[in-house]
Protein backbone atom coordinates (compact mmCIF):
# COMPACT_ATOMS: atom_id res chain seq x y z
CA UNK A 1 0.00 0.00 0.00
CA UNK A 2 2.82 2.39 1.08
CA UNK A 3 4.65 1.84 -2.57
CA UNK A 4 1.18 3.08 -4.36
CA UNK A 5 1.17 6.64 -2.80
CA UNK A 6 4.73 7.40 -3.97
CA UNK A 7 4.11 5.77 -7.34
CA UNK A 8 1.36 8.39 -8.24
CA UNK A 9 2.98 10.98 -6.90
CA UNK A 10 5.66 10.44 -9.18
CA UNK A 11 2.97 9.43 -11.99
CA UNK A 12 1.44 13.04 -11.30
CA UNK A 13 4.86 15.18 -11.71
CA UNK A 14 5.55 13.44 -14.80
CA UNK A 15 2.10 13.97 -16.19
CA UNK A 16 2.56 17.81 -15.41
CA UNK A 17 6.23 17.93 -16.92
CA UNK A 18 5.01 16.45 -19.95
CA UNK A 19 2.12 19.48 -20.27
CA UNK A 20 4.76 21.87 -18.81
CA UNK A 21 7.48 21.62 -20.65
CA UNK A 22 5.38 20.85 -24.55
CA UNK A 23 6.88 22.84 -26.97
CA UNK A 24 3.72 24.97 -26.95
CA UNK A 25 3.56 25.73 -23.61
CA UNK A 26 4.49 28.78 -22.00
CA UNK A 27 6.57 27.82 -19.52
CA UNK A 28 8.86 25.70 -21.78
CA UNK A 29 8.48 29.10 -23.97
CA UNK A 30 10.00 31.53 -21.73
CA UNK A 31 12.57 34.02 -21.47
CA UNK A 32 14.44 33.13 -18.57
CA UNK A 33 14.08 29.66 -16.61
CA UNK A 34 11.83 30.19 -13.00
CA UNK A 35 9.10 28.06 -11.38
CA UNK A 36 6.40 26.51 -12.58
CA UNK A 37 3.42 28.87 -14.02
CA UNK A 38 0.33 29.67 -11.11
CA UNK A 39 -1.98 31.33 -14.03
CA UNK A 40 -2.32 31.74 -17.93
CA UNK A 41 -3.44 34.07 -19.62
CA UNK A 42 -3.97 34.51 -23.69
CA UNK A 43 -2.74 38.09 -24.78
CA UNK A 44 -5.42 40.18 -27.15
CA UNK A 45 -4.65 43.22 -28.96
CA UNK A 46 -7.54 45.62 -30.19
CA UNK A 47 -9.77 42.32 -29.26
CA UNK A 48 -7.46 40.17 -31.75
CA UNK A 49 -5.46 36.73 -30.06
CA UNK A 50 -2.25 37.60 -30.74
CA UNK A 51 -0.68 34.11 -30.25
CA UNK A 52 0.75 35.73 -27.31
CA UNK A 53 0.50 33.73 -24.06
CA UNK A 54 1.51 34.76 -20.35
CA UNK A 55 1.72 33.04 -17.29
CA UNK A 56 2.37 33.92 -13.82
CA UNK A 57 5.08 31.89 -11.41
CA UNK A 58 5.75 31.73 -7.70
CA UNK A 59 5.50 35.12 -5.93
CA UNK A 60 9.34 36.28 -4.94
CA UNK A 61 10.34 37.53 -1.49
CA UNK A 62 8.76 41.19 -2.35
CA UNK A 63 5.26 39.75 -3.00
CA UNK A 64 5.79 40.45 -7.09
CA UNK A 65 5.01 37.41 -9.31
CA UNK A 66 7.21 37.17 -12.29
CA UNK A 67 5.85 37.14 -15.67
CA UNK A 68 6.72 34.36 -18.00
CA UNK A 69 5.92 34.98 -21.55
CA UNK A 70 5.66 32.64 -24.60
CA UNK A 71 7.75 32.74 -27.32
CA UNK A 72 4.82 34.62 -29.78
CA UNK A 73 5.21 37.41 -27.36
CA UNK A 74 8.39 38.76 -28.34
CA UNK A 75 6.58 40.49 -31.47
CA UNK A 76 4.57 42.17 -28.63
CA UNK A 77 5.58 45.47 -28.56
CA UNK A 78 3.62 46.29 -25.14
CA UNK A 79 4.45 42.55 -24.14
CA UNK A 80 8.02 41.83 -24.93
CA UNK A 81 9.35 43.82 -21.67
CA UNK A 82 7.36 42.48 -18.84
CA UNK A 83 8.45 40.93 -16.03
CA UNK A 84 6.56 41.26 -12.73
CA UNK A 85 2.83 41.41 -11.54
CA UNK A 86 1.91 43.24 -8.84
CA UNK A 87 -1.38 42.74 -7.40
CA UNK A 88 -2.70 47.03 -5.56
CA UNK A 89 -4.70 47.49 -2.42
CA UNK A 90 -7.06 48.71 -5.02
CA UNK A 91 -7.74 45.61 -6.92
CA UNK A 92 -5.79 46.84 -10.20
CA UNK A 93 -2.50 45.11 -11.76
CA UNK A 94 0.76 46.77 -12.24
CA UNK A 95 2.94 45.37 -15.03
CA UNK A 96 6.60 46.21 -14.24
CA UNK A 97 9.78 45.52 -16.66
CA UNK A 98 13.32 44.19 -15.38
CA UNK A 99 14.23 48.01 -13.42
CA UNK A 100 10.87 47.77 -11.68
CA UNK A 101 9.45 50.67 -13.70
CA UNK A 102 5.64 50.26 -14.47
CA UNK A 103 4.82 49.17 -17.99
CA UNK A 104 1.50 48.84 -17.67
CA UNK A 105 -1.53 48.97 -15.43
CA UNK A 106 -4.36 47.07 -15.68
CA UNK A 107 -8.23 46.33 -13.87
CA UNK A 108 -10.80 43.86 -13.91
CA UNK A 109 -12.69 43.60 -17.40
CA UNK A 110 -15.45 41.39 -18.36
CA UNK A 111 -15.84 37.91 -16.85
CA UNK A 112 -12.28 36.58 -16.17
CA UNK A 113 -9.89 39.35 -17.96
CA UNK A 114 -7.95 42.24 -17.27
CA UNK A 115 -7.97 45.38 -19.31
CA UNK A 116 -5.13 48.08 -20.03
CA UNK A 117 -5.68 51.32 -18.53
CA UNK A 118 -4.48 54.58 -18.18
CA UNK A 119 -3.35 57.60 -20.27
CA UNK A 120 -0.91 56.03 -23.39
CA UNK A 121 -1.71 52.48 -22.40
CA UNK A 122 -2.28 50.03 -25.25
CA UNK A 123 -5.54 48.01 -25.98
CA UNK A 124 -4.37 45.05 -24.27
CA UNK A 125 -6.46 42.26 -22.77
CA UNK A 126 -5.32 39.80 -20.69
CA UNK A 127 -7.70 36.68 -20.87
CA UNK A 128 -7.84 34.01 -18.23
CA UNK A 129 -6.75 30.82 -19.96
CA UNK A 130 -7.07 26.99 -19.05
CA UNK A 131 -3.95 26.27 -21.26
């Protein structure tokens, strides 16, 4: 009985590496090598799918989550740069790049998305994603 429990367990992180790690996922896609994605989310410009995924990993020490972004995202111009999420008091999302400067804010849209705001910002929507 005792070998069963360890078998599956090992049975379930292989199942997951094989979905993780699929050459169109976006965590085998990404940038820069951190922890397994918490959240996807399919990247729509002007209401378009722009082939673009992103994905959220482990919060860090300072609460920010770092952004992992597929490989279709690097044609992105508003994308390409991001690399934190940082959940406000407020219940908006700040976008940040590598120096911590904010890229891009964003607030609850319709159903389960998140919508660019703010004077300049693009017409980005972030769409919750099942991947």
């Amino acid at each position: 009985m005792g070998i069963v429990k360890p078998g599956a367990g090992i049975a379930l992180m292989a199942a997951f590496a094989a979905v993780a790690l699929a050459p169109e996922s976006p965590v085998a896609n990404t940038t820069s090598a951190i922890e397994p994605a918490t959240a996807f989310f399919k990247v729509l410009d002007r209401g378009l799918d722009t082939g673009c995924e992103l994905a959220l990993a482990q919060p860090g020490a300072d609460g920010r989550l770092p952004v992992l972004l597929g490989s279709a995202c690097s044609s992105q111009e508003a994308i390409a740069g991001l690399r934190y999420w940082s959940d406000r008091e407020d219940g908006t999302v700040e976008l940040s790049d590598e120096s911590g400067e904010i890229a891009m804010r964003l607030a609850a849209g319709d159903g389960s998305a998140f919508e660019a705001f703010g004077s300049g910002a693009p017409l980005i929507m972030l769409v919750a994603s099942q991947h």
